[in-house]
C-alpha atoms as a PDB file:
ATOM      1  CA  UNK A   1      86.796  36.922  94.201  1.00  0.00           C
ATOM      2  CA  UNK A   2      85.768  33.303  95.220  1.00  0.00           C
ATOM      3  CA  UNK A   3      84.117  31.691  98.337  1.00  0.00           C
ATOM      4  CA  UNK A   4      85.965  29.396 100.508  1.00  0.00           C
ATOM      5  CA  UNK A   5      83.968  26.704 102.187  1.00  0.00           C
ATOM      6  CA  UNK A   6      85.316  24.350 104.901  1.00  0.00           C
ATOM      7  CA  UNK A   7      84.347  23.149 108.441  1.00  0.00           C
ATOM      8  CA  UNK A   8      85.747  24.372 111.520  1.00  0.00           C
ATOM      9  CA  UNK A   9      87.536  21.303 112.927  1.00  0.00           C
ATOM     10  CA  UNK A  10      90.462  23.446 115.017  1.00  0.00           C
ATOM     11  CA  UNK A  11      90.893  26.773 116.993  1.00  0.00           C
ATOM     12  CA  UNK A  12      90.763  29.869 114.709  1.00  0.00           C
ATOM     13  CA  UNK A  13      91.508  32.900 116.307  1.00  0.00           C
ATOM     14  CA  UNK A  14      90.891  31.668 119.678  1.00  0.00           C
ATOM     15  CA  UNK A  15      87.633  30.022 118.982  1.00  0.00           C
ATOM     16  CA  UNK A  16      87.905  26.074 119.921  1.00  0.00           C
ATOM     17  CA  UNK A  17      86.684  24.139 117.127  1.00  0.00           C
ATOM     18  CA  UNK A  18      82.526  23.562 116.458  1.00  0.00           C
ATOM     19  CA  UNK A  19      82.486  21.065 113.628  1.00  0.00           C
ATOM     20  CA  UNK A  20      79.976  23.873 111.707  1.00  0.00           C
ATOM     21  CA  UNK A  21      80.310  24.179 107.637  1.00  0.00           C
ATOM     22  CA  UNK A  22      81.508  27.672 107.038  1.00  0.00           C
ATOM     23  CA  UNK A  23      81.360  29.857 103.810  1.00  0.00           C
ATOM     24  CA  UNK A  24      83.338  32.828 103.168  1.00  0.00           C
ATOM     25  CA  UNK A  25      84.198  35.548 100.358  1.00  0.00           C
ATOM     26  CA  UNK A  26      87.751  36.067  99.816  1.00  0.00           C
ATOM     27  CA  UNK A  27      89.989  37.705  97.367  1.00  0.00           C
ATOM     28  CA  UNK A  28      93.852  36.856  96.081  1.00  0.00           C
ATOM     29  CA  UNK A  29      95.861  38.480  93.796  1.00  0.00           C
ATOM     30  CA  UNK A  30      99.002  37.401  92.395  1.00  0.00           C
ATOM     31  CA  UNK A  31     102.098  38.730  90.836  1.00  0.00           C
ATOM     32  CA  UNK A  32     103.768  36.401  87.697  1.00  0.00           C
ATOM     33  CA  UNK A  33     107.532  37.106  86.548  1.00  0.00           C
ATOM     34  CA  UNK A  34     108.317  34.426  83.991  1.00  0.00           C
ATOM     35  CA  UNK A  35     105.215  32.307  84.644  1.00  0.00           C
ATOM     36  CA  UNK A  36     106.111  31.998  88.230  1.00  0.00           C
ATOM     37  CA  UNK A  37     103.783  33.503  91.372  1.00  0.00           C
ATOM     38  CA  UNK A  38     106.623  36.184  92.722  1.00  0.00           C
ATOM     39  CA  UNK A  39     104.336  38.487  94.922  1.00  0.00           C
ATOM     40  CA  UNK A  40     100.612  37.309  96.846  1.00  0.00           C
ATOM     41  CA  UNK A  41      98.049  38.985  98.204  1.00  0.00           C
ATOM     42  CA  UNK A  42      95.186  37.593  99.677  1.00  0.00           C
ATOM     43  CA  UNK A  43      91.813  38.972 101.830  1.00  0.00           C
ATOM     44  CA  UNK A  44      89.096  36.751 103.569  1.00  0.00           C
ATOM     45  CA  UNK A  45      86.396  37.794 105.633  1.00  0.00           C
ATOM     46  CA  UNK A  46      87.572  36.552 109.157  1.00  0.00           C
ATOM     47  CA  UNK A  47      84.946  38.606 110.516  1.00  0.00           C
ATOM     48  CA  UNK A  48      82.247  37.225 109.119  1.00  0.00           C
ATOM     49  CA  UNK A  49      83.706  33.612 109.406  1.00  0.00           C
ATOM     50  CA  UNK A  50      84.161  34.589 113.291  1.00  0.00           C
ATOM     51  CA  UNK A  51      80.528  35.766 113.724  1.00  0.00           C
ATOM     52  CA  UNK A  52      79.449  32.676 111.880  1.00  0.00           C
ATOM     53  CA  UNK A  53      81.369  30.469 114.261  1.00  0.00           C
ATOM     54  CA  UNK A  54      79.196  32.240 117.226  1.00  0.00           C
ATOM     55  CA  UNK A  55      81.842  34.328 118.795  1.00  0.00           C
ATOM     56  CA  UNK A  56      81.418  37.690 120.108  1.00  0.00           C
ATOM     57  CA  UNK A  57      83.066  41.130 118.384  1.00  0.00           C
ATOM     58  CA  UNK A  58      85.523  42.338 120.776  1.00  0.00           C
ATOM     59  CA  UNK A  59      84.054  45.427 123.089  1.00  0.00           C
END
């Protein structure tokens, strides 16, 4: 688990960019074979980034 922090400088998911600071939880998980990432997995909350960037849930 970690937060990811960043502002919103181009078009994510169809939202144009709004120069705002955005935090978000996310999660990645990793597979090592001979000290070497082999498999990754990874899970952010888009949602949440999208409602903090002021857009609308689908209907």
């Amino acid at each position: 688990m970690g937060t990811l922090t960043g502002t919103h400088k181009g078009d994510f998911h169809g939202v144009a960019p709004t120069n705002r600071r955005i935090e978000a939880r996310g999660v990645q998980v990793a597979r090592f074979v001979d000290g070497q990432i082999v498999e990754r997995w990874g899970s952010t909350d888009e949602l949440g980034i999208l409602t903090k960037l002021g857009a609308s849930p689908a209907s």
